[in-house]
Protein backbone atom coordinates (compact mmCIF):
# COMPACT_ATOMS: atom_id res chain seq x y z
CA UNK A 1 -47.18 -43.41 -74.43
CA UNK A 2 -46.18 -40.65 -76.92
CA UNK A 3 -49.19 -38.77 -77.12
CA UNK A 4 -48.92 -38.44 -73.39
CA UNK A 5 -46.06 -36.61 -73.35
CA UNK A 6 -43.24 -34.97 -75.09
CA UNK A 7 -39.44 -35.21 -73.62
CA UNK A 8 -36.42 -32.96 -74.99
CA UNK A 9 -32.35 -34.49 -74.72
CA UNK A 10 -29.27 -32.61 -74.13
CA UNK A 11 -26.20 -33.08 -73.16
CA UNK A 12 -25.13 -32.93 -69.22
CA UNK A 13 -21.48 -33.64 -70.11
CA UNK A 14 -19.53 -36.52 -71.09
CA UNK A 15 -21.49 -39.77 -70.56
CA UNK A 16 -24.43 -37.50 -69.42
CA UNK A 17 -27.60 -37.01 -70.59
CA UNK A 18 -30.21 -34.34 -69.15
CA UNK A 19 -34.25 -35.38 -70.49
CA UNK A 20 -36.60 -32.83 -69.85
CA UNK A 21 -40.00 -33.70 -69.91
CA UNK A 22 -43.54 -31.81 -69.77
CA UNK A 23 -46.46 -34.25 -69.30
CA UNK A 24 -49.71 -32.32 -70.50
CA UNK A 25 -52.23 -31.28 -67.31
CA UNK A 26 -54.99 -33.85 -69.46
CA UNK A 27 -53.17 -36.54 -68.65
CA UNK A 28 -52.19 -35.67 -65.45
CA UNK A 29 -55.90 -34.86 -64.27
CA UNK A 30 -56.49 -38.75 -66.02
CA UNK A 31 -53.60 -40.28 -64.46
CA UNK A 32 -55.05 -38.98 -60.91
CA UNK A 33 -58.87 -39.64 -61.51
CA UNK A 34 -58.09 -43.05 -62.49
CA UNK A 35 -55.97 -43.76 -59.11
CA UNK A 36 -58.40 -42.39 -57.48
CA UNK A 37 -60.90 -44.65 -58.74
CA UNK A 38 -58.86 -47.56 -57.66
CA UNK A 39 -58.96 -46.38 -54.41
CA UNK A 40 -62.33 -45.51 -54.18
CA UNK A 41 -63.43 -49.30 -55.07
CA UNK A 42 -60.55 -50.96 -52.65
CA UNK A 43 -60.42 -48.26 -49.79
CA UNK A 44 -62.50 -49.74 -46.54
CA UNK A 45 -63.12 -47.43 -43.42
CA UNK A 46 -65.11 -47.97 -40.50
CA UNK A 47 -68.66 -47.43 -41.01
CA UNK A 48 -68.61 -47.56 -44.43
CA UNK A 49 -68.75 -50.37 -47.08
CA UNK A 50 -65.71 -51.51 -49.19
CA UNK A 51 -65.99 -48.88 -52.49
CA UNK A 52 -68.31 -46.88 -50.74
CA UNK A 53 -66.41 -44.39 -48.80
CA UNK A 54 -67.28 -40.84 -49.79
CA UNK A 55 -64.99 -38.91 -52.11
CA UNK A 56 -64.32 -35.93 -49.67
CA UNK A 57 -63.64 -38.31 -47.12
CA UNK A 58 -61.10 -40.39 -49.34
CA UNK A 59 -59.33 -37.64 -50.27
CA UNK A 60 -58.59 -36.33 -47.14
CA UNK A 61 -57.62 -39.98 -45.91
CA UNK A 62 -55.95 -40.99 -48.72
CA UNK A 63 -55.01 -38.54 -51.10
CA UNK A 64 -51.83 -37.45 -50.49
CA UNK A 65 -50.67 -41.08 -51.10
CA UNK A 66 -52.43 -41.54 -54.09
CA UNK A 67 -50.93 -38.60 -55.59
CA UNK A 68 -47.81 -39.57 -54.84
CA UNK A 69 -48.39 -42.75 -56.45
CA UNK A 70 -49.89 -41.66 -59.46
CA UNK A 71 -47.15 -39.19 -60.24
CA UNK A 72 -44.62 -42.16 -59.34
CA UNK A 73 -46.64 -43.86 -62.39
CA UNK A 74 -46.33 -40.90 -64.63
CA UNK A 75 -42.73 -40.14 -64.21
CA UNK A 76 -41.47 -43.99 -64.33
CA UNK A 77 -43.78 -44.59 -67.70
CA UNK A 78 -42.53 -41.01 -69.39
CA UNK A 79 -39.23 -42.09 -68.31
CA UNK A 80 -38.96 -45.54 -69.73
CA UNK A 81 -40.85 -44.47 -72.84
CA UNK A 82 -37.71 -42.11 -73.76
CA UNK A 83 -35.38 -44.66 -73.29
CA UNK A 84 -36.78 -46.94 -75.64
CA UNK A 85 -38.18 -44.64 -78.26
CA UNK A 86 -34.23 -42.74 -77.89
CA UNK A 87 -32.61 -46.62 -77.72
CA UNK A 88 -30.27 -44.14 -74.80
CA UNK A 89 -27.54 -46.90 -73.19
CA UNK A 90 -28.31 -45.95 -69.76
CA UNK A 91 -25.78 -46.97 -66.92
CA UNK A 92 -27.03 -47.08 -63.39
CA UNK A 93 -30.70 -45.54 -62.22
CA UNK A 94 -31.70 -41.91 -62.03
CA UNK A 95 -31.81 -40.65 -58.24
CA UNK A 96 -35.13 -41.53 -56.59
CA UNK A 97 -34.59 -38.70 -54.16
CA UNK A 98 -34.80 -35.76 -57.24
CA UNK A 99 -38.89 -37.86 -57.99
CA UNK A 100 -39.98 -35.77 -54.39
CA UNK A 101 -39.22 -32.57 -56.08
CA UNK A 102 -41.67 -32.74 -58.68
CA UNK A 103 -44.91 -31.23 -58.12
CA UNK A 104 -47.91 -32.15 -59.32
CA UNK A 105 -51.43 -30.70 -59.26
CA UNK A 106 -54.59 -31.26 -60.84
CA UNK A 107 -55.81 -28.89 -64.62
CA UNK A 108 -51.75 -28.28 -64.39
CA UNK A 109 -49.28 -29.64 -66.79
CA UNK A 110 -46.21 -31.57 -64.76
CA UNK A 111 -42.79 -30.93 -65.84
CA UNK A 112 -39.41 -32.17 -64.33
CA UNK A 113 -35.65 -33.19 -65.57
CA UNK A 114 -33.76 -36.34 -65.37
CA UNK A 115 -30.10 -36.75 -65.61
CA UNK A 116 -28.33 -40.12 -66.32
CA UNK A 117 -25.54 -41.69 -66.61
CA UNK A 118 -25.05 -43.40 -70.22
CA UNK A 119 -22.56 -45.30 -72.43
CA UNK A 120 -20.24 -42.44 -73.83
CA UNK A 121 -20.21 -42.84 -77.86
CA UNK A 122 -16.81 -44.12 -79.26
CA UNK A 123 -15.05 -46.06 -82.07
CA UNK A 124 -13.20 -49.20 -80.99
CA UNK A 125 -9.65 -49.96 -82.68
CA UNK A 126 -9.41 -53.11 -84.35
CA UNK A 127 -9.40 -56.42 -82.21
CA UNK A 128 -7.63 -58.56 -84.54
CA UNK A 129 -4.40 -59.10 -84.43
CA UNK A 130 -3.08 -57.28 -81.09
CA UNK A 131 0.69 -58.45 -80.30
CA UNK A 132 0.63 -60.16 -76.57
CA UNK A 133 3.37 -61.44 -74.83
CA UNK A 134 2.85 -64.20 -72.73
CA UNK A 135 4.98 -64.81 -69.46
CA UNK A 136 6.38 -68.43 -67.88
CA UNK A 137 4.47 -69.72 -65.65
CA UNK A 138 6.51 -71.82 -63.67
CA UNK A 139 6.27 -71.50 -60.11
CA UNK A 140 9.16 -70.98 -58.40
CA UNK A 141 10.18 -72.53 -55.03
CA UNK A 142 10.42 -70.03 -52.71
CA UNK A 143 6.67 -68.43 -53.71
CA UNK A 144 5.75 -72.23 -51.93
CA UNK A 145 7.47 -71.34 -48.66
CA UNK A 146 5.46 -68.06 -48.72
CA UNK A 147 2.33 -69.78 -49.51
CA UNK A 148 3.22 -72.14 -46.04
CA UNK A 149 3.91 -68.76 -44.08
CA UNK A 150 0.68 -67.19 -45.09
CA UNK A 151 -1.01 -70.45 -44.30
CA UNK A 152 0.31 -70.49 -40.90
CA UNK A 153 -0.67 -66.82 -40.25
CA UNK A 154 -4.43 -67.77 -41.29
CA UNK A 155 -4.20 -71.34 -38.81
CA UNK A 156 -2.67 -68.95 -36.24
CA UNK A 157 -4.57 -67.93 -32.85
CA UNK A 158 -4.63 -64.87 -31.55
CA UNK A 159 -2.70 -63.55 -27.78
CA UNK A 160 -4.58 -60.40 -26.11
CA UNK A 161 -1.88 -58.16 -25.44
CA UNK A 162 -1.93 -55.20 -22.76
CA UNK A 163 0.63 -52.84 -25.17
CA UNK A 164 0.37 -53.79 -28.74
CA UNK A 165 3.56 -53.37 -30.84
CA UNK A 166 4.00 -52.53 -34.57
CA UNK A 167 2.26 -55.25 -36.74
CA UNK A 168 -0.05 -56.03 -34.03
CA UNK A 169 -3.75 -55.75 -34.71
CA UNK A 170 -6.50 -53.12 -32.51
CA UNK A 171 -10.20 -54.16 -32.65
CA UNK A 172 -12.63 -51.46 -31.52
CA UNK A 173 -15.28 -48.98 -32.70
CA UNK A 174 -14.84 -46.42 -35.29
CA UNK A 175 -16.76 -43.51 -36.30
CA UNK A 176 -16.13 -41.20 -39.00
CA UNK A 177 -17.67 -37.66 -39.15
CA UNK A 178 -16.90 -34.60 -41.51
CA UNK A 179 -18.63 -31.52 -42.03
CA UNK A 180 -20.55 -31.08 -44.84
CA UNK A 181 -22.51 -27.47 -45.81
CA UNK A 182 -22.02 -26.16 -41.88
CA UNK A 183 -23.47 -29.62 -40.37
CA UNK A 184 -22.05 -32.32 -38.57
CA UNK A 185 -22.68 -35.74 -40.06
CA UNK A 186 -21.69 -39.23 -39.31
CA UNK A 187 -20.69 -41.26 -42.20
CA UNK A 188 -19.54 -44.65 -40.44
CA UNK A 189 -20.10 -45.83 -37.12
CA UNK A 190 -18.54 -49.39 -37.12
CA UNK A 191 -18.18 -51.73 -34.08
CA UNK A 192 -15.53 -54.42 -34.44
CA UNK A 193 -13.38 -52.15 -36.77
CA UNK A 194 -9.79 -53.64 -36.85
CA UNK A 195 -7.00 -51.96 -37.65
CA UNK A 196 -3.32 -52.50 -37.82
CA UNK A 197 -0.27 -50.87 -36.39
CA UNK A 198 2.04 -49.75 -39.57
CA UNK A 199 5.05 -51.64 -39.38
CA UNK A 200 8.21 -49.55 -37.99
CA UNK A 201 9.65 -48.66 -41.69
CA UNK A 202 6.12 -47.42 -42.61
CA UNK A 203 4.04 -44.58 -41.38
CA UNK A 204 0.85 -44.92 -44.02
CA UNK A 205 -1.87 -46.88 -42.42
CA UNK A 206 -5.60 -47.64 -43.38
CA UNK A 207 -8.47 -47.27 -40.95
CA UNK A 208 -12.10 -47.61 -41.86
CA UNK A 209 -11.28 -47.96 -45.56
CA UNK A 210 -9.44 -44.83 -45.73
CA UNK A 211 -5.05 -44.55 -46.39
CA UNK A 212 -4.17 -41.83 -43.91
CA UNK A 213 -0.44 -41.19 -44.84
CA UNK A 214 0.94 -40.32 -40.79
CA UNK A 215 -1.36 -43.02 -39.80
CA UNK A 216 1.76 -44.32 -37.19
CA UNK A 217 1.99 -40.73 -36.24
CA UNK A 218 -1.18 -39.56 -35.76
CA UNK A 219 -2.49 -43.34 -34.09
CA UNK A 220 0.83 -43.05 -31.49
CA UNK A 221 1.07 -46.17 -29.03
CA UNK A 222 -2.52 -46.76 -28.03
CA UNK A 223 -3.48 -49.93 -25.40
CA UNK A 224 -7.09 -51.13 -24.82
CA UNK A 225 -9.63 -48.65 -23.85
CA UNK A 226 -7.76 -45.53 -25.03
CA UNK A 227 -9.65 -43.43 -27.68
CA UNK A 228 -7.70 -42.26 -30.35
CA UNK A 229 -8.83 -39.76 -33.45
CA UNK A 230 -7.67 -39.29 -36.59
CA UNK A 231 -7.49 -36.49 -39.07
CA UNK A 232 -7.30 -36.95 -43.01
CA UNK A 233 -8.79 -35.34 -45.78
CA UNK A 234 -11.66 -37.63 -47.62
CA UNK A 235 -10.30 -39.53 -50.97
CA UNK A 236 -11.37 -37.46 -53.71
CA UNK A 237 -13.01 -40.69 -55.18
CA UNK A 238 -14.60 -42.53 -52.49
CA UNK A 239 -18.14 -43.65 -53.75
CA UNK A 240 -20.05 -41.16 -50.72
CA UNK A 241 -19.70 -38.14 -52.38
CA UNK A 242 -19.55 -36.21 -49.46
CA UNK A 243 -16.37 -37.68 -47.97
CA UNK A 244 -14.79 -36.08 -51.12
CA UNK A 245 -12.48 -33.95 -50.09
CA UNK A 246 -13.66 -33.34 -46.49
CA UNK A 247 -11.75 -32.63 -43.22
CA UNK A 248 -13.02 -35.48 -41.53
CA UNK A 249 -12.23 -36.85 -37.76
CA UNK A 250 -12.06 -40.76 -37.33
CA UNK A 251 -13.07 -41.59 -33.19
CA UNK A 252 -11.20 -45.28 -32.54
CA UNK A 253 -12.11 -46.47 -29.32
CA UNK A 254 -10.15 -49.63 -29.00
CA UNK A 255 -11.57 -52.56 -26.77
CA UNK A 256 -8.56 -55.13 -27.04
CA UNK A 257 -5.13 -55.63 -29.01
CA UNK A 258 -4.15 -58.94 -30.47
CA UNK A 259 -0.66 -60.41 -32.00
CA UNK A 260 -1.21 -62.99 -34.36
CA UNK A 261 0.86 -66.30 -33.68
CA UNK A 262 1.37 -68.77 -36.88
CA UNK A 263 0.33 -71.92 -36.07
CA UNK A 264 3.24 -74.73 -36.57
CA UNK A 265 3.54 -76.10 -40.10
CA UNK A 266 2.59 -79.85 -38.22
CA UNK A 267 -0.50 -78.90 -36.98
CA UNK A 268 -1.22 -77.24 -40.13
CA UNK A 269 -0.74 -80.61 -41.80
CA UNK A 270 -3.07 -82.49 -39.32
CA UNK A 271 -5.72 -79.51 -39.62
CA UNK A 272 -5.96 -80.21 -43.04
CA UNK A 273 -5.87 -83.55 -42.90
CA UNK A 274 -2.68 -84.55 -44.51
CA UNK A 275 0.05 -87.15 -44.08
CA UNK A 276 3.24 -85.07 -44.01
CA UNK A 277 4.74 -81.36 -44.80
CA UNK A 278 5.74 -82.87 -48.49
CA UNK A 279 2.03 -83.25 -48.95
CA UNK A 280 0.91 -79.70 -47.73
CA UNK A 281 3.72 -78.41 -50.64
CA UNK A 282 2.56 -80.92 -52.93
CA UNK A 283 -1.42 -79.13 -52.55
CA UNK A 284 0.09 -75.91 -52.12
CA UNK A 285 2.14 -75.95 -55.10
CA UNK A 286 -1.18 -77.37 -57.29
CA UNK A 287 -3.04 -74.41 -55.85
CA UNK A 288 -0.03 -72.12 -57.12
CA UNK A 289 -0.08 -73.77 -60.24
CA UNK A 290 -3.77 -72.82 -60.95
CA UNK A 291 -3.44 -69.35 -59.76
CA UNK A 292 0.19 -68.60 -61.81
CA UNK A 293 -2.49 -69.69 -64.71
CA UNK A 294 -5.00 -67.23 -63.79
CA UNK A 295 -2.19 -64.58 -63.69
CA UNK A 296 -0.47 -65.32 -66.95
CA UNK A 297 -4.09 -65.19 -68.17
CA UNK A 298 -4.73 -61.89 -66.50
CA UNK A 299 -1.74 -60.31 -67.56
CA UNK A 300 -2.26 -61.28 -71.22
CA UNK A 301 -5.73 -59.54 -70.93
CA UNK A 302 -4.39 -56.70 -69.36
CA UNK A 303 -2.05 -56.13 -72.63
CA UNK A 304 -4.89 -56.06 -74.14
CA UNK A 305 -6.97 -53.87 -72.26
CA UNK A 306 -3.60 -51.05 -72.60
CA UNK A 307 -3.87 -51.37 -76.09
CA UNK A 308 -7.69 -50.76 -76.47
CA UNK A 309 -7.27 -47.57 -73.76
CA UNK A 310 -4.08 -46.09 -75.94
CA UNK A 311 -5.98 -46.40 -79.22
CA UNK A 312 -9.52 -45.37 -78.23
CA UNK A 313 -10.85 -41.69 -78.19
CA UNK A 314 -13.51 -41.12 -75.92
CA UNK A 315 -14.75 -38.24 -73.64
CA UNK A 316 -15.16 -38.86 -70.21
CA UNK A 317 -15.90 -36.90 -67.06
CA UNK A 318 -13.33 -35.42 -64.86
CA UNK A 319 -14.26 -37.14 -61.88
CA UNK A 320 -16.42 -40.19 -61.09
CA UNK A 321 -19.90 -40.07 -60.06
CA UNK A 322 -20.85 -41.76 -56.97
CA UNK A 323 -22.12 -44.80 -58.63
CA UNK A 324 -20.16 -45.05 -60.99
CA UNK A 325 -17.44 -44.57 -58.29
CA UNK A 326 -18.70 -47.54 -56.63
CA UNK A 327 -19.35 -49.54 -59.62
CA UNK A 328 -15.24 -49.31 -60.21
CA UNK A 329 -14.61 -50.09 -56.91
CA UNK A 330 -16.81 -53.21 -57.14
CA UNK A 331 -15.27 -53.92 -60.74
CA UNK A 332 -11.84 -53.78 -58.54
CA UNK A 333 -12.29 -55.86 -55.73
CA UNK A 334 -14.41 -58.46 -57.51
CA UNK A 335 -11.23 -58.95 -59.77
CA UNK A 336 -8.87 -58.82 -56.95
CA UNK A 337 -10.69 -61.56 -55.54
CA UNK A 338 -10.52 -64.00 -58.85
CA UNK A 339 -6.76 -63.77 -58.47
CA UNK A 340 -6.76 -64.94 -55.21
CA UNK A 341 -5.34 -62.05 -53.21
CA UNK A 342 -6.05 -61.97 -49.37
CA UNK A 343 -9.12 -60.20 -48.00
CA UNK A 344 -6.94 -57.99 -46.29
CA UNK A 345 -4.64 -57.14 -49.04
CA UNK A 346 -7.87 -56.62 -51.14
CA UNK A 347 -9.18 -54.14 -48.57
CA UNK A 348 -6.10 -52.43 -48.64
CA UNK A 349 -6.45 -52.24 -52.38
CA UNK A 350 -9.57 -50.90 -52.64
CA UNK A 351 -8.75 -47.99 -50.32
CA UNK A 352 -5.63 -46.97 -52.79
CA UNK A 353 -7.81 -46.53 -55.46
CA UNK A 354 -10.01 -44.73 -53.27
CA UNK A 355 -7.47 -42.70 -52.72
CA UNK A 356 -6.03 -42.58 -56.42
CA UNK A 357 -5.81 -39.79 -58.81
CA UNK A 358 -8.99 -38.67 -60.77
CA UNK A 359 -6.91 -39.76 -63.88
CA UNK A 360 -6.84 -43.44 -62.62
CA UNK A 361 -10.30 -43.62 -61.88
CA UNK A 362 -11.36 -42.55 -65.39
CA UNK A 363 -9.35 -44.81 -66.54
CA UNK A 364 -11.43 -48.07 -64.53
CA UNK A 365 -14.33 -46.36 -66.23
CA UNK A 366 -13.11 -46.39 -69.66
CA UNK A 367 -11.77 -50.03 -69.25
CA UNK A 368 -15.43 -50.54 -68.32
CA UNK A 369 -16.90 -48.97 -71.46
CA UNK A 370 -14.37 -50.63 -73.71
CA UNK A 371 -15.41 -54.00 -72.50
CA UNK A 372 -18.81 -53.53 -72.43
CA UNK A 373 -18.66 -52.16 -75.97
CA UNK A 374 -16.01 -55.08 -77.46
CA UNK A 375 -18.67 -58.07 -76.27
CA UNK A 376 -21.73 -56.46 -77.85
CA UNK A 377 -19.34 -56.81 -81.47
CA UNK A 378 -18.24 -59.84 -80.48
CA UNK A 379 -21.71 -61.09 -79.58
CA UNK A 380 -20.30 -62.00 -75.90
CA UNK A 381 -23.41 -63.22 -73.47
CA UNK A 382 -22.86 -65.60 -70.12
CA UNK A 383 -25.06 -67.99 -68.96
CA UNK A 384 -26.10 -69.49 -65.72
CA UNK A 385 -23.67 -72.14 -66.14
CA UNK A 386 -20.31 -70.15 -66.12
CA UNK A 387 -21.37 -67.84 -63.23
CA UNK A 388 -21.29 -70.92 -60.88
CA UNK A 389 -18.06 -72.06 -62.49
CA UNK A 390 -16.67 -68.54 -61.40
CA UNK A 391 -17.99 -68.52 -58.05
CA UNK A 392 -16.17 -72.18 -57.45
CA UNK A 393 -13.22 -70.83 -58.62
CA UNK A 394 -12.78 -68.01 -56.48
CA UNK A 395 -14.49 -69.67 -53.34
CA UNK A 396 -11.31 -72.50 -53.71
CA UNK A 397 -9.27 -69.28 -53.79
CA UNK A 398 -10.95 -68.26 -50.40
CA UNK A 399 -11.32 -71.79 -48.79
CA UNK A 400 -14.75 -71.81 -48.96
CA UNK A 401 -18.24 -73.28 -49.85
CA UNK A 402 -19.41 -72.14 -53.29
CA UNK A 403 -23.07 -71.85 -51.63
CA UNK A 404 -21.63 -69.86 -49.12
CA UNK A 405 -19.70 -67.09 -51.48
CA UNK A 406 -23.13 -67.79 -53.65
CA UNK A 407 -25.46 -66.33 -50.80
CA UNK A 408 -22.78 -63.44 -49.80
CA UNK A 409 -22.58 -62.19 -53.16
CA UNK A 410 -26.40 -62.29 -53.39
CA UNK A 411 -26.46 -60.46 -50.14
CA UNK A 412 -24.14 -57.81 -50.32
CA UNK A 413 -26.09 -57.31 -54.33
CA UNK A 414 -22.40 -58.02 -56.28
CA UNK A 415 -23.87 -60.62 -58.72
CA UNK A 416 -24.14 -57.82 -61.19
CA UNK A 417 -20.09 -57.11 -60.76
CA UNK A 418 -19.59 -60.98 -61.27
CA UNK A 419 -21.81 -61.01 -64.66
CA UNK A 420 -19.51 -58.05 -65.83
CA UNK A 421 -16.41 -59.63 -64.64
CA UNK A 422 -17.34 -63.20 -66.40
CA UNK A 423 -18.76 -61.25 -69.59
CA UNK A 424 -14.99 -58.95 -69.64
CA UNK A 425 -13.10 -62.28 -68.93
CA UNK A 426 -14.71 -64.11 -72.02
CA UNK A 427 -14.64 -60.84 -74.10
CA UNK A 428 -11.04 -60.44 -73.66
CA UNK A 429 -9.99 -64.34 -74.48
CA UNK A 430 -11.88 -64.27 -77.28
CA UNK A 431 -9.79 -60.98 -78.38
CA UNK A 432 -7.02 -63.40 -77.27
CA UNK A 433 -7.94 -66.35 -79.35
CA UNK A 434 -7.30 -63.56 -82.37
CA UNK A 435 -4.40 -62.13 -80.93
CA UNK A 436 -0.15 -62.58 -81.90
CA UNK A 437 1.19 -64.24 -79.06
CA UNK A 438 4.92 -64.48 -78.31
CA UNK A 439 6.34 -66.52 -75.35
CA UNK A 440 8.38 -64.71 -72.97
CA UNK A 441 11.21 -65.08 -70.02
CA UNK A 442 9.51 -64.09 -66.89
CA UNK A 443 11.85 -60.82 -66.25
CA UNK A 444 11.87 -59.76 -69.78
CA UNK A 445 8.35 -60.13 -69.30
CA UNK A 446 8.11 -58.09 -66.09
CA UNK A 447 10.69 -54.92 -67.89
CA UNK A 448 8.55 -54.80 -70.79
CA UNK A 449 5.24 -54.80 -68.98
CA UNK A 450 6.24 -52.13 -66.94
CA UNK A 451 7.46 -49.42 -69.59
CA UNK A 452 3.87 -50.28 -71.51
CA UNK A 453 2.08 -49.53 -68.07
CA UNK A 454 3.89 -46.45 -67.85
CA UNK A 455 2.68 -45.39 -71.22
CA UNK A 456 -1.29 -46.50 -70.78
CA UNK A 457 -1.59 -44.71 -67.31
CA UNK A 458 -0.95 -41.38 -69.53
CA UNK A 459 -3.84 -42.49 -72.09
């Protein structure tokens, strides 16, 4: 599609590119008499043969919806054109919502801009030969008798309670509203929202996905059908733009309280059908085993991943996007889940990084990039085959059905996250498999890991 029209790039700022194109009023006027023609031969009214309603009357039944398709046809062809004849790395989708702003009219050339997100140009350091330290992974005793707790908690029931304590849990609606340009807008309404009580030595507290810091404070010592609101400024990288920054209120109306009572370590045994208590540790400990694994593997990659982002150059924006916001977030909790922490603790998670500086949030993004970037010169690709292996691994993690974390991840449109999670996983063991590894004591490990953090978080 050249010759139909002619597109000029700039720059928009780092990792984003501005195309402006102008689409000559020829092939506009063609682009609209030949949709027009299709409707003409398709379009059926009453009293009139199929193909043989009159022009006028077509037009003034159905024009305004072929236009709107036939510029939808212009602007998606000039648009895909550019990014194949400029080879541009595009992240993400343009905004469908900018398309209704472009006019179009018949003997009248059509112009309009397009701004994208796209992989930011860098050179990577050399993979070969990174120094790694690798950790014991020897599972200690005591992390088995925390396992049991946490296992209990999850078998547990639940007791209503009329005056819920610290700890305890509140189940109700919440809505969250902010103003944004002089209007009132709702950006959550949530039945069945739970939240819980900050223990007595904390005051921070998380409420529809958002750490308010005097959460204890500003919640007081609310009982079933009391309606309590909160104040807190939006995280400046939440993935709706608009709660960046914003004052906004959070209305809890709270239908019941609950205290969470661990079941009793025997019926946990018979639940799970099990002999004795030795064999519940004897499961739990294999299930330990295969996740200390995981985390020696994780923390090996994560060496890596600090040395690419302290010797690797590359311009970035300030602050996040709102996809590209939400891509990090799903990069986050998608990992969070392969390591087998709790849903709750992962939740939690994913509201501190919500809440993190800008500087941390770049740094997801570059991780991102770097990854991305390191499997296309490593010739990294994943196939059908170690997706599934994936999902099994963390649905054993979460006690459930591979089908079942198969259909939610289709559902909830995170199968992209896993590919990039599977593809960064095999990108970084294969930087591994060239890497100088040197076994390590556990806390000489942990001091050493901790000064390099410092260090990276300043890259």
């Amino acid at each position: 599609m050249p010759d139909t029209h002619t597109v000029k790039i700039e720059d928009a700022g780092p990792s984003r590119k501005r195309l402006n194109f102008e689409i000559p009023a020829t092939a506009v006027d063609e682009r609209l008499s030949l949709a027009m023609d299709t409707a003409a031969s398709e379009a059926a009214l009453p009293g009139f043969r199929k193909g043989r309603v009159p022009r006028r009357l077509l037009e003034k039944r159905f024009g305004g919806i072929v236009r709107t398709e036939a510029k939808n046809e212009l602007i998606s062809g000039a648009y895909s054109e550019a990014v194949r004849e400029h080879e541009l790395k595009v992240i993400g989708q343009p905004e469908a919502g900018e398309f209704d702003k472009i006019e179009m009219e018949t003997g009248k050339p059509m112009t309009f801009s397009i701004e994208i997100e796209v992989m930011p140009e860098f050179d990577l350091p050399e993979l070969n030969g990174i120094k790694v330290r690798r950790p014991d992974a020897t599972v200690p005793d005591e992390l088995i008798d925390q396992e049991i707790e946490k296992v209990c908690i999850n078998e547990g029931s639940l007791e209503q309670l009329d005056k819920p304590n610290p700890g305890d849990y509140l189940t109700g609606r919440g809505i969250m509203t902010g103003t944004v340009d002089g209007e009132e807008k709702t950006f959550h309404d949530i039945p069945g929202a739970v939240v819980r009580i900050p223990d007595k030595d904390s005051d921070s507290g998380m409420i529809l996905g958002v750490i308010v810091e005097d959460f204890s404070k500003q919640l007081g010592k609310p009982k079933p059908g009391d309606t309590v609101t909160i104040k807190v400024k939006g995280p400046e990288n939440h993935e709706v733009e608009e709660v960046r920054g914003t004052d906004l209120t959070i209305s809890f109306e709270i239908e019941r309280a609950d205290r969470i009572i661990p079941a009793e370590v025997a019926d946990v045994v018979a639940k799970s059908g099990l002999q004795s208590e030795d064999q519940l540790r004897q499961m739990i400990r294999s299930r330990l085993d295969q996740r200390a694994q995981v985390q020696q593997r994780t923390v090996q990659h994560q060496q890596v991943l600090n040395h690419l982002l302290l010797n690797t150059e590359m311009e970035l924006p300030p602050k996040l996007s709102a996809s590209q916001a939400q891509r990090t977030l799903q990069r986050q909790a998608m990992e969070l889940q392969y390591k087998g922490v709790d849903p709750a603790k992962i939740e939690e998670n994913i509201a501190q990084l919500r809440a993190a500086s800008a500087s941390t949030a770049v740094r997801e993004l570059k991780s991102s990039f770097l990854l991305g970037k390191a499997a296309e010169q490593l010739g990294v690709s994943v196939d059908e085959g170690e997706i599934n292996a994936q999902i099994a691994h963390m649905a054993a993690e979460r006690g459930e059905r591979p089908e079942k974390l198969r259909n939610e991840l289709i559902q909830s449109g995170r199968v992209q996250s896993l590919i990039q999670q599977v593809r960064e996983h095999k990108t970084l063991d294969a930087i591994l498999e060239q890497a100088e590894v040197e076994e390590m004591p556990v806390e000489e490990f942990n001091k050493l890991m901790s000064e390099q953090y410092a260090d990276a978080t300043k890259a």
